[in-house]
PDB file of N, CA and C in Angstrom:
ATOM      1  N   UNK A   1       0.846  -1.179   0.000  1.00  0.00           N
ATOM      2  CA  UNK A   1       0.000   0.000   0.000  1.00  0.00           C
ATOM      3  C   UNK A   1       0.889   1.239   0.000  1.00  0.00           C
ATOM      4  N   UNK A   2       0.418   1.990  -0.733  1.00  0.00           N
ATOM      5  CA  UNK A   2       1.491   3.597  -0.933  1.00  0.00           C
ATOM      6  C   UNK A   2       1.087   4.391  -0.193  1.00  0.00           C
ATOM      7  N   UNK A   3       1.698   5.424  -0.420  1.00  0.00           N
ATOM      8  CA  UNK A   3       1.794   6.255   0.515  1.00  0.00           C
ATOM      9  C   UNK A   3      -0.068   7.189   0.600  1.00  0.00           C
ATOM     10  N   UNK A   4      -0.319   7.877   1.262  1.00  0.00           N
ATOM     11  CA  UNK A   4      -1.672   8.528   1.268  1.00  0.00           C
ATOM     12  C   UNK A   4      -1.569   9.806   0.244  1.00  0.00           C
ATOM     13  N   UNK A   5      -2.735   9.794  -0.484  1.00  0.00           N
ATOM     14  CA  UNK A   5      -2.439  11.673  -1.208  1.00  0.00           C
ATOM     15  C   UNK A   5      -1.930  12.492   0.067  1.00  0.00           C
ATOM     16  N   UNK A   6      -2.391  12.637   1.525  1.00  0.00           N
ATOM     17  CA  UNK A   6      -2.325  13.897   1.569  1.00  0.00           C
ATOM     18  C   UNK A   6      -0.580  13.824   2.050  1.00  0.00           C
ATOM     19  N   UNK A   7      -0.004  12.777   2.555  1.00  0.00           N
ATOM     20  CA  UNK A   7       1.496  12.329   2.918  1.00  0.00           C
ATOM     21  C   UNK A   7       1.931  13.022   1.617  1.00  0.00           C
ATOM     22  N   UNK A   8       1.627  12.388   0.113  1.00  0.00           N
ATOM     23  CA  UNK A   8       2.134  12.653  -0.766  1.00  0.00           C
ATOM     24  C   UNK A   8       2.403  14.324  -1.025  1.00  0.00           C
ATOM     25  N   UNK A   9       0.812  14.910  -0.926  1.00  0.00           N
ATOM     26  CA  UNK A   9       1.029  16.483  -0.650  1.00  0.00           C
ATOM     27  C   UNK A   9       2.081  17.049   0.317  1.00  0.00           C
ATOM     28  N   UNK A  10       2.264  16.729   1.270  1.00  0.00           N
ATOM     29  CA  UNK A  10       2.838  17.239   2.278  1.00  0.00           C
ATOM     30  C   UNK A  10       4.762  16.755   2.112  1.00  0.00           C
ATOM     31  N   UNK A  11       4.656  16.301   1.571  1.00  0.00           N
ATOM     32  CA  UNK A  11       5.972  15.682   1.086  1.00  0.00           C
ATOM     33  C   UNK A  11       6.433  16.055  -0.214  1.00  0.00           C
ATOM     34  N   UNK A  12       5.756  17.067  -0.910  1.00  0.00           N
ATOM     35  CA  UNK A  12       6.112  17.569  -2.315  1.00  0.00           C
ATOM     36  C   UNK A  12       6.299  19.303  -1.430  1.00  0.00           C
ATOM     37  N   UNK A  13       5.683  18.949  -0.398  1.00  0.00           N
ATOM     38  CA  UNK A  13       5.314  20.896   0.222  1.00  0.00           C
ATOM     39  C   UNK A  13       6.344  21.144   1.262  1.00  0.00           C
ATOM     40  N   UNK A  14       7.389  20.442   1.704  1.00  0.00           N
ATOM     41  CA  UNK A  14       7.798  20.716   3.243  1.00  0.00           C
ATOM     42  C   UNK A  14       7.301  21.569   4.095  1.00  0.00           C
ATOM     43  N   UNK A  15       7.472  22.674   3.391  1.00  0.00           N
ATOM     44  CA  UNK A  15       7.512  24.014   3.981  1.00  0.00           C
ATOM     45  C   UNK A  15       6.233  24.201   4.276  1.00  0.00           C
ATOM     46  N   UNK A  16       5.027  23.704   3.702  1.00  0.00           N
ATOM     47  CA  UNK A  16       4.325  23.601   4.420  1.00  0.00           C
ATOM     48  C   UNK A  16       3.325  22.461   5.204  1.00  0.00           C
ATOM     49  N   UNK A  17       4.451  21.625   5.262  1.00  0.00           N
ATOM     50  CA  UNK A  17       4.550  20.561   6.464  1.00  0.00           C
ATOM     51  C   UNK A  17       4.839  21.211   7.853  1.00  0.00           C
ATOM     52  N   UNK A  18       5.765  21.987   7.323  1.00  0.00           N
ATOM     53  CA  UNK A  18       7.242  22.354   8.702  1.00  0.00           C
ATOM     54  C   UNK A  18       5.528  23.452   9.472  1.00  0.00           C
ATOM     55  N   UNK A  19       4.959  24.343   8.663  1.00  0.00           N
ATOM     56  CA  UNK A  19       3.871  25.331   8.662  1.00  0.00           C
ATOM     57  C   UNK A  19       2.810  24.552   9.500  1.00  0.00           C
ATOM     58  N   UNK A  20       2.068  23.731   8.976  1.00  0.00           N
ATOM     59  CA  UNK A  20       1.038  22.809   9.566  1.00  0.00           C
ATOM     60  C   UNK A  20       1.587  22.335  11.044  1.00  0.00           C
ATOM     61  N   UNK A  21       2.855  21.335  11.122  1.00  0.00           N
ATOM     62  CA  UNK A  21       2.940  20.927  12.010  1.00  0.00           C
ATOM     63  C   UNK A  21       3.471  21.839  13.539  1.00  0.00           C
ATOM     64  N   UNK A  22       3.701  23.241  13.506  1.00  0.00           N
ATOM     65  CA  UNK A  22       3.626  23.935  14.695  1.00  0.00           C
ATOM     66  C   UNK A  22       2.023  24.323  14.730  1.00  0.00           C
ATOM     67  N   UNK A  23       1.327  24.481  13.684  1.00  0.00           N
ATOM     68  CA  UNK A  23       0.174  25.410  14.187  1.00  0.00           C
ATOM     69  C   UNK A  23      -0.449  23.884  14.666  1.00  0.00           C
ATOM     70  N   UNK A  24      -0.369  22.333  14.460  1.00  0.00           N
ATOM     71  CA  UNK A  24      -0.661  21.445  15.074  1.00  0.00           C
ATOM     72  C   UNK A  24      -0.663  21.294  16.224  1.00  0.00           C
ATOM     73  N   UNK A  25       0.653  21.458  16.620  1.00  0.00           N
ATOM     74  CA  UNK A  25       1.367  21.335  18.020  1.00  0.00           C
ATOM     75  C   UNK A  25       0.321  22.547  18.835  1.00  0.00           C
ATOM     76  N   UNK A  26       0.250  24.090  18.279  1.00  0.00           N
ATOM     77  CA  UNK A  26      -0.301  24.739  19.073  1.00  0.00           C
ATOM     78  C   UNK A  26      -1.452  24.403  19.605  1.00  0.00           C
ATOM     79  N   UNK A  27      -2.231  23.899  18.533  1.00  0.00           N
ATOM     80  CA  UNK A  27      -3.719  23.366  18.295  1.00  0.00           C
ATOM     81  C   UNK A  27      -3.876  22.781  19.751  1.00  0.00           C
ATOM     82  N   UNK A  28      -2.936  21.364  19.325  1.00  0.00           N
ATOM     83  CA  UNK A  28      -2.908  20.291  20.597  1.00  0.00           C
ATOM     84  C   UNK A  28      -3.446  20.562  21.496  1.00  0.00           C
ATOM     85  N   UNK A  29      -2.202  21.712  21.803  1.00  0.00           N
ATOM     86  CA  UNK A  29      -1.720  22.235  23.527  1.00  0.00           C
ATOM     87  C   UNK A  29      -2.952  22.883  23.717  1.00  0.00           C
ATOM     88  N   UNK A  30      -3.441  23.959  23.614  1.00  0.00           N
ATOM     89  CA  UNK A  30      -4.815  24.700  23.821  1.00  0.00           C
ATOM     90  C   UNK A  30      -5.629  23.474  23.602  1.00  0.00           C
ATOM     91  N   UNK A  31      -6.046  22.361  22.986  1.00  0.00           N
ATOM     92  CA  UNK A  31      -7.244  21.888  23.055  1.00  0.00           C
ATOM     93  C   UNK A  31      -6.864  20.620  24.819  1.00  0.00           C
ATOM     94  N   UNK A  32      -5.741  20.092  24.600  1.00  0.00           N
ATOM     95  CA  UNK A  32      -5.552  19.293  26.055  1.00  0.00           C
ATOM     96  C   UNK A  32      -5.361  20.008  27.287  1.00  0.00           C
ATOM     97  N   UNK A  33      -5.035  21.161  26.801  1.00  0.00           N
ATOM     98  CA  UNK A  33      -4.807  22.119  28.493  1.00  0.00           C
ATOM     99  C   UNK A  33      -5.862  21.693  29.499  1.00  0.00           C
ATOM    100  N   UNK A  34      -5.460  21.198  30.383  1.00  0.00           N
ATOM    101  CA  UNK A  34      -6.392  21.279  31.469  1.00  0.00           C
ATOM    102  C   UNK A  34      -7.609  19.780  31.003  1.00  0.00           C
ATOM    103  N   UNK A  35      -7.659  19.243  30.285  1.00  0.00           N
ATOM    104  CA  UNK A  35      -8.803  18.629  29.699  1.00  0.00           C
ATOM    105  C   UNK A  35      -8.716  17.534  31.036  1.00  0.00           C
ATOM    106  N   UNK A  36      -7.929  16.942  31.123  1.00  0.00           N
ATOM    107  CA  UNK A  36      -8.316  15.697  32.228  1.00  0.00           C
ATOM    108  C   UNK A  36      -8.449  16.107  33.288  1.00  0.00           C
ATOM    109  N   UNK A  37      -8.393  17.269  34.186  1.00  0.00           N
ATOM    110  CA  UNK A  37      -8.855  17.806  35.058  1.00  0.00           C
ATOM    111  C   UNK A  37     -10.640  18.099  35.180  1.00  0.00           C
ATOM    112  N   UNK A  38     -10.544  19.252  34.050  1.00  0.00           N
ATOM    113  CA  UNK A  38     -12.231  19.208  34.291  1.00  0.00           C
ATOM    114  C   UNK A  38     -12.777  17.855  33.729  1.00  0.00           C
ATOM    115  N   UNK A  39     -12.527  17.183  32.928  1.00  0.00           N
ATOM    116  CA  UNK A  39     -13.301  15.683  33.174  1.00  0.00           C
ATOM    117  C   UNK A  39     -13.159  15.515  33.898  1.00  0.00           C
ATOM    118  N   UNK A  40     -12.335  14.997  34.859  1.00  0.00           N
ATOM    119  CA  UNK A  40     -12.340  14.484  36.031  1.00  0.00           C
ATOM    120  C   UNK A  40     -13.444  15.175  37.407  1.00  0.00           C
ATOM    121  N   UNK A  41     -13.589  16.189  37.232  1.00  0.00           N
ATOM    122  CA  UNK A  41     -14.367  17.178  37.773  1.00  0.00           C
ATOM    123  C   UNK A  41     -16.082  16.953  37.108  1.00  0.00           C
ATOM    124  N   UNK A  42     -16.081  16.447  36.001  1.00  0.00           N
ATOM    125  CA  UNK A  42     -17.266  17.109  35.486  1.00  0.00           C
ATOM    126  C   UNK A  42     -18.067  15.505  36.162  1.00  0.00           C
ATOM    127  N   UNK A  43     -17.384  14.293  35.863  1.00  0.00           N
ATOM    128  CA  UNK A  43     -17.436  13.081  36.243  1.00  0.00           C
ATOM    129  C   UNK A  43     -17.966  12.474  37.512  1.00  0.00           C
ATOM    130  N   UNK A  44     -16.828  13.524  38.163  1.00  0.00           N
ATOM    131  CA  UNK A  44     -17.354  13.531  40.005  1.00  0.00           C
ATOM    132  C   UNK A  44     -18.667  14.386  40.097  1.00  0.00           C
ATOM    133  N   UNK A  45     -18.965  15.291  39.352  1.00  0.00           N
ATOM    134  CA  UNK A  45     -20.122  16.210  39.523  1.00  0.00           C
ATOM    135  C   UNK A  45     -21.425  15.467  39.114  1.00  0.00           C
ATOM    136  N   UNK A  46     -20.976  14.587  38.168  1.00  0.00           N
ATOM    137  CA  UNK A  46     -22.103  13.864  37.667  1.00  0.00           C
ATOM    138  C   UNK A  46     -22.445  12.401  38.647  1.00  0.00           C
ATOM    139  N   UNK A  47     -21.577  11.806  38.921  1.00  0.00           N
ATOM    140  CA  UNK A  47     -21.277  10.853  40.420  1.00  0.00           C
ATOM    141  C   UNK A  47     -22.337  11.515  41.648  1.00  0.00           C
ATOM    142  N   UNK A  48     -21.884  12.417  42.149  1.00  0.00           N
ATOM    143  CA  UNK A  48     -22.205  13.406  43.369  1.00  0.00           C
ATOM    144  C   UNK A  48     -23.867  13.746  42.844  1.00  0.00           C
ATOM    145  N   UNK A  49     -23.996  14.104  41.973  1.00  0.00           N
ATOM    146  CA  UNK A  49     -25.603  14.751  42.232  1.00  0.00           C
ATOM    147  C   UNK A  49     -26.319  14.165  41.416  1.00  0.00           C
ATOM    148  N   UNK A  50     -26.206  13.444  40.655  1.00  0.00           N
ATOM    149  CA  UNK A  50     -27.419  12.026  39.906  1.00  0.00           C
ATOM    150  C   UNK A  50     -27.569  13.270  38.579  1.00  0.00           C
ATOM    151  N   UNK A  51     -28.716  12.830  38.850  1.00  0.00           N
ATOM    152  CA  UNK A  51     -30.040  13.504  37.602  1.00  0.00           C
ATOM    153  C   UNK A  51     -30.016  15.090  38.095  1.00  0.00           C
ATOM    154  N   UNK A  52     -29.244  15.751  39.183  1.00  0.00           N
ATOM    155  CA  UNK A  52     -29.805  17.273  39.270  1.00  0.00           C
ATOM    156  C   UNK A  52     -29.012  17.209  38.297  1.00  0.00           C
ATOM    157  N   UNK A  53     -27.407  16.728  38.344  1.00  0.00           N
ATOM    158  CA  UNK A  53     -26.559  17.010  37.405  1.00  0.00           C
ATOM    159  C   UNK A  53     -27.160  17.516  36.362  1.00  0.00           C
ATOM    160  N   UNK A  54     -27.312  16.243  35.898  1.00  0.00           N
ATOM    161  CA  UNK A  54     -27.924  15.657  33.944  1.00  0.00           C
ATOM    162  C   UNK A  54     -28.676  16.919  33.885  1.00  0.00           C
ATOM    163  N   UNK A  55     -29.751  17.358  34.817  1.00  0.00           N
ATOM    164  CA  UNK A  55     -30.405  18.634  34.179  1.00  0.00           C
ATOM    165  C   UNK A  55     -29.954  19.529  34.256  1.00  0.00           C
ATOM    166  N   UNK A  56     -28.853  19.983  34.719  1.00  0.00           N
ATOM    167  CA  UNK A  56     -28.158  21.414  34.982  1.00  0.00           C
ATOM    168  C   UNK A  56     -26.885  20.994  33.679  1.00  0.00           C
ATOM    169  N   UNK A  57     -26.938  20.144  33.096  1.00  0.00           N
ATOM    170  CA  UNK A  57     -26.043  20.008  31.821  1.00  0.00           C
ATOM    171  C   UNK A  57     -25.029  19.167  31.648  1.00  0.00           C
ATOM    172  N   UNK A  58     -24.461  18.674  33.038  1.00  0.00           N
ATOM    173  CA  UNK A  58     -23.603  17.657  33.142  1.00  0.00           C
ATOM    174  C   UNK A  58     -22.775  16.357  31.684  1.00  0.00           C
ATOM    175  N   UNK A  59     -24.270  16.178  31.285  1.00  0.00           N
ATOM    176  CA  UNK A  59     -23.932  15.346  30.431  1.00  0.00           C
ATOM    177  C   UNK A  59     -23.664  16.187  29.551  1.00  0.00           C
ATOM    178  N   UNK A  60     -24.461  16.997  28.846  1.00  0.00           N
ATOM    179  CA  UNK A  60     -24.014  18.025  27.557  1.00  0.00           C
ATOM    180  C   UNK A  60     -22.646  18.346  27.919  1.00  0.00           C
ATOM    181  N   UNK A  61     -21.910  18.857  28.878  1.00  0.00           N
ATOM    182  CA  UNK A  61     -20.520  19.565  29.419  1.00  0.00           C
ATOM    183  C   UNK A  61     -19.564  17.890  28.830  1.00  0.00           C
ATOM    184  N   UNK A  62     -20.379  16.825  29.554  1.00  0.00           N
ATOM    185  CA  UNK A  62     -19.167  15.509  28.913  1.00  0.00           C
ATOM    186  C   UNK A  62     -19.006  15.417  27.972  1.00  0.00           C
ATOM    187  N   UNK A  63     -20.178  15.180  27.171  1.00  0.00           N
ATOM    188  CA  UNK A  63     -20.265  15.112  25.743  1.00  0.00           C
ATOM    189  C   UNK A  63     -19.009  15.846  24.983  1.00  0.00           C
ATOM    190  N   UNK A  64     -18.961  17.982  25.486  1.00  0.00           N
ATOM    191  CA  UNK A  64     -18.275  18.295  24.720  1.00  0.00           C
ATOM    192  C   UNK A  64     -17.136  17.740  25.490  1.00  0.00           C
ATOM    193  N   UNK A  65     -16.693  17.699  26.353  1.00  0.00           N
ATOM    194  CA  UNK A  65     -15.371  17.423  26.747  1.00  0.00           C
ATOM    195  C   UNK A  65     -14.662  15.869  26.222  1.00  0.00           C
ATOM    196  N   UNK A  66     -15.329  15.252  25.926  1.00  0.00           N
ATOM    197  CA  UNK A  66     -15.023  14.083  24.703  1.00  0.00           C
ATOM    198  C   UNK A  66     -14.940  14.005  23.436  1.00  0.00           C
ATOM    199  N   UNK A  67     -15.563  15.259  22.953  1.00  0.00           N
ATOM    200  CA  UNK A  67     -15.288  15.585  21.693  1.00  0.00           C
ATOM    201  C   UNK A  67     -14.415  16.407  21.106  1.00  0.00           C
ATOM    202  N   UNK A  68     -14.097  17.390  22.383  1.00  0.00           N
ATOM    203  CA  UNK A  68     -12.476  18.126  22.812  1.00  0.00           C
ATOM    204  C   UNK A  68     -11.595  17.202  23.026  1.00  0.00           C
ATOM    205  N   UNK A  69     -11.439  16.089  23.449  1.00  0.00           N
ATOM    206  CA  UNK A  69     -10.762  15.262  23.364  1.00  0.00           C
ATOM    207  C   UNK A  69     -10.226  14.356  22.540  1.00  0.00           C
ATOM    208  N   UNK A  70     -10.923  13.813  21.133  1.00  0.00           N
ATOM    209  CA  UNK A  70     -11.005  13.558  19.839  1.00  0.00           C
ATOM    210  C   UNK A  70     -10.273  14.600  19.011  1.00  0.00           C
ATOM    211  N   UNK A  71     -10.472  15.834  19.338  1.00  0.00           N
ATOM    212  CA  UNK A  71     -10.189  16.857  18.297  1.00  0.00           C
ATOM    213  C   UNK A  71      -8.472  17.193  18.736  1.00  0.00           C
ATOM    214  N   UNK A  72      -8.385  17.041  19.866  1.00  0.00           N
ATOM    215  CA  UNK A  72      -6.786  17.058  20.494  1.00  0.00           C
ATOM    216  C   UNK A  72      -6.530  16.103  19.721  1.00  0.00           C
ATOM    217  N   UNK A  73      -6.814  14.676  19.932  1.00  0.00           N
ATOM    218  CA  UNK A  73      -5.888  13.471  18.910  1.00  0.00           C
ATOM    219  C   UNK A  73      -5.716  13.737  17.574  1.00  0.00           C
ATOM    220  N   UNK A  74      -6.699  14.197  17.022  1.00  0.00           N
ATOM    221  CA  UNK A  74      -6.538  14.885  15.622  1.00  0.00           C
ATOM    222  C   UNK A  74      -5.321  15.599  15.392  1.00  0.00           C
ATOM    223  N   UNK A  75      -5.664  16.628  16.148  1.00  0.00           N
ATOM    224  CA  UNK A  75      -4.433  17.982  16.011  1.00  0.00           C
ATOM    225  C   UNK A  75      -2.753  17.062  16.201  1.00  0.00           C
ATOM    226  N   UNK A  76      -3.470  15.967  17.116  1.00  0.00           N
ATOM    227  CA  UNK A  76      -1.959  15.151  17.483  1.00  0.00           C
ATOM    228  C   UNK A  76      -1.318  14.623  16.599  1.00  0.00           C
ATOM    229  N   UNK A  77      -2.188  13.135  16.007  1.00  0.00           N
ATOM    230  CA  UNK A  77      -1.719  12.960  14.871  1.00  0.00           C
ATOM    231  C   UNK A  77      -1.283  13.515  13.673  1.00  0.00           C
ATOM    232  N   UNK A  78      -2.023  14.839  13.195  1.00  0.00           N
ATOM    233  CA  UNK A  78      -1.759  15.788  12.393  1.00  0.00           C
ATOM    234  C   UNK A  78      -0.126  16.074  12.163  1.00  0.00           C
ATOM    235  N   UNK A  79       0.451  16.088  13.857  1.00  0.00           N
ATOM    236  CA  UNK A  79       1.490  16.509  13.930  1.00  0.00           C
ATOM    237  C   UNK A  79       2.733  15.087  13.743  1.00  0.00           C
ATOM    238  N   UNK A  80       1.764  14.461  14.183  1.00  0.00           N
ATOM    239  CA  UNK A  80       3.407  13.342  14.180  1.00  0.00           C
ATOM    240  C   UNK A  80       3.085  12.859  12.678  1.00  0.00           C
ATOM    241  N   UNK A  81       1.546  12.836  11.680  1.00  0.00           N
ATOM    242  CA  UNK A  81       1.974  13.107  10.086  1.00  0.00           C
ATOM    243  C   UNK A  81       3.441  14.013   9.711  1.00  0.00           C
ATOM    244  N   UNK A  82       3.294  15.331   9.928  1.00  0.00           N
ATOM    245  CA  UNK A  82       3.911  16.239   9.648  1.00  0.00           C
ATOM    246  C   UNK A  82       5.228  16.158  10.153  1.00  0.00           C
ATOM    247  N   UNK A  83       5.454  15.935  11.133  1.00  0.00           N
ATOM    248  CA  UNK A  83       6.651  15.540  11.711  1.00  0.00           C
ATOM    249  C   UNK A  83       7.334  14.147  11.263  1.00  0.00           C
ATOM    250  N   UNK A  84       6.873  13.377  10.304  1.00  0.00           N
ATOM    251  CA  UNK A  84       6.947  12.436   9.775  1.00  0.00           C
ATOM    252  C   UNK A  84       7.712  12.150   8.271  1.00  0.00           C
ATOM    253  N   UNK A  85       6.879  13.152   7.234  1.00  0.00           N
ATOM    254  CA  UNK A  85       7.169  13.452   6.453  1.00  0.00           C
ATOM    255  C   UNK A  85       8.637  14.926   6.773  1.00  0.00           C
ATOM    256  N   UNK A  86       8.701  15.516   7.587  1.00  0.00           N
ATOM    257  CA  UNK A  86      10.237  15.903   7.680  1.00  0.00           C
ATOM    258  C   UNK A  86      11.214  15.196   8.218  1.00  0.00           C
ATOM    259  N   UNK A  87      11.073  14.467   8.938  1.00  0.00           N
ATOM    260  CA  UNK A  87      12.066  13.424   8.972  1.00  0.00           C
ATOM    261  C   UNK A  87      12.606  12.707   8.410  1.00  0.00           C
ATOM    262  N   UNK A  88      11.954  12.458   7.265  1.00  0.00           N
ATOM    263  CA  UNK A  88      11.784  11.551   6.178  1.00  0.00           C
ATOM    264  C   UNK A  88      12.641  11.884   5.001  1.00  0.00           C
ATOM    265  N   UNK A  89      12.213  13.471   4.549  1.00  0.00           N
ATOM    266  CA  UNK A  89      12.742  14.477   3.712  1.00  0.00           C
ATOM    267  C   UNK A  89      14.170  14.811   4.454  1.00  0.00           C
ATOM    268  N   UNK A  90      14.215  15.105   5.655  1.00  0.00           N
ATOM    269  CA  UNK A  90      16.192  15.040   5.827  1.00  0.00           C
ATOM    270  C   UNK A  90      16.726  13.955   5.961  1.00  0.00           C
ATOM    271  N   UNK A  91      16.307  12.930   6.382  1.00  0.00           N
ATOM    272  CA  UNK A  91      16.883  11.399   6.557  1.00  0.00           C
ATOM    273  C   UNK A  91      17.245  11.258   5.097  1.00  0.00           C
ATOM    274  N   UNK A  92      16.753  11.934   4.133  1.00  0.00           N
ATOM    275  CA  UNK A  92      17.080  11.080   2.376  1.00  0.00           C
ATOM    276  C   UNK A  92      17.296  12.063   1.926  1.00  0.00           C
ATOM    277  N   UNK A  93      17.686  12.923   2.413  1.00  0.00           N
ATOM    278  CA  UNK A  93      18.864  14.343   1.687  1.00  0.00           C
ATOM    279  C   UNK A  93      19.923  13.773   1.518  1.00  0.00           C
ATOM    280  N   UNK A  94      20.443  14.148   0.556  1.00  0.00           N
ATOM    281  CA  UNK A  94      21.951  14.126  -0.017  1.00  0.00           C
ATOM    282  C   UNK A  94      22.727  14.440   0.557  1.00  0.00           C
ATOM    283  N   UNK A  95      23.957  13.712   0.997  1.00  0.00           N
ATOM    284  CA  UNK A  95      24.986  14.318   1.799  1.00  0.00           C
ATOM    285  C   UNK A  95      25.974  15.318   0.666  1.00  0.00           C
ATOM    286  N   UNK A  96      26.638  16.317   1.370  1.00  0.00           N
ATOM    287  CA  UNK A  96      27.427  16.892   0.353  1.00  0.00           C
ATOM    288  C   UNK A  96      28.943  17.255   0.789  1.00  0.00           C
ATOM    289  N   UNK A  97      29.623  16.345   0.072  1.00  0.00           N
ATOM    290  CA  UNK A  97      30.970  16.636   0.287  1.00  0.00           C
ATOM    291  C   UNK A  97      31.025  15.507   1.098  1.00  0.00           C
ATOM    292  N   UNK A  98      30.956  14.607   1.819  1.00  0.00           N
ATOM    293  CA  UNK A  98      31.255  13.548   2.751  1.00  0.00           C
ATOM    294  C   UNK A  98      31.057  12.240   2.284  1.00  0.00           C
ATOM    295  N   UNK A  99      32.422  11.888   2.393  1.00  0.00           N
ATOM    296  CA  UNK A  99      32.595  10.236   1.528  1.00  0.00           C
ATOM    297  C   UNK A  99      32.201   9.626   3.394  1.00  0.00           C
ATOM    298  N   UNK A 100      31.816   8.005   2.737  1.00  0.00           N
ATOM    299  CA  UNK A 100      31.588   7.276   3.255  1.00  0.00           C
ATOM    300  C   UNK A 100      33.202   6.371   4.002  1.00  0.00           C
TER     301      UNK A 100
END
């Protein structure tokens, strides 16, 4: 199996590999900040008060906080794509001037 179009894109583009994969990384960081904390919080809140929870939103608040959580792995993988394809591209650069 070959490589994926968008590997292929990103591997004809470096530069904007090298581009994608910090605004990835930033992505990440702002979307995991803090994330297993307030789950952990939202969890116990939902534990602790039953159904007042659920109607004061509890579950809607998990919901998004699992889907903030999905969207971090995204941004993640995004990056170790990108970080992938440059590694790749200097690992099979040409050496210059240096015999073996």
């Amino acid at each position: 199996m070959g490589p994926s179009r968008l590997y292929a894109f990103l591997s004809r583009r470096w530069w904007l590999a090298f581009l994608l994969m910090g605004a990835s990384f930033v992505l990440f960081g702002l979307m995991s900040l803090n994330l297993l904390h307030v789950l952990s919080a939202n969890v116990e809140f939902l534990g602790t008060h039953g159904l007042d929870a659920v109607k004061e939103g509890g579950l809607t608040q998990l919901l998004g906080l699992v889907v903030s959580g999905y969207a971090a792995a995204m941004f993640y993988l995004f990056f170790k794509l990108c970080e992938k394809v440059l590694v790749e591209r200097l690992a099979s650069a040409p050496s210059k001037g240096i015999d073996p």
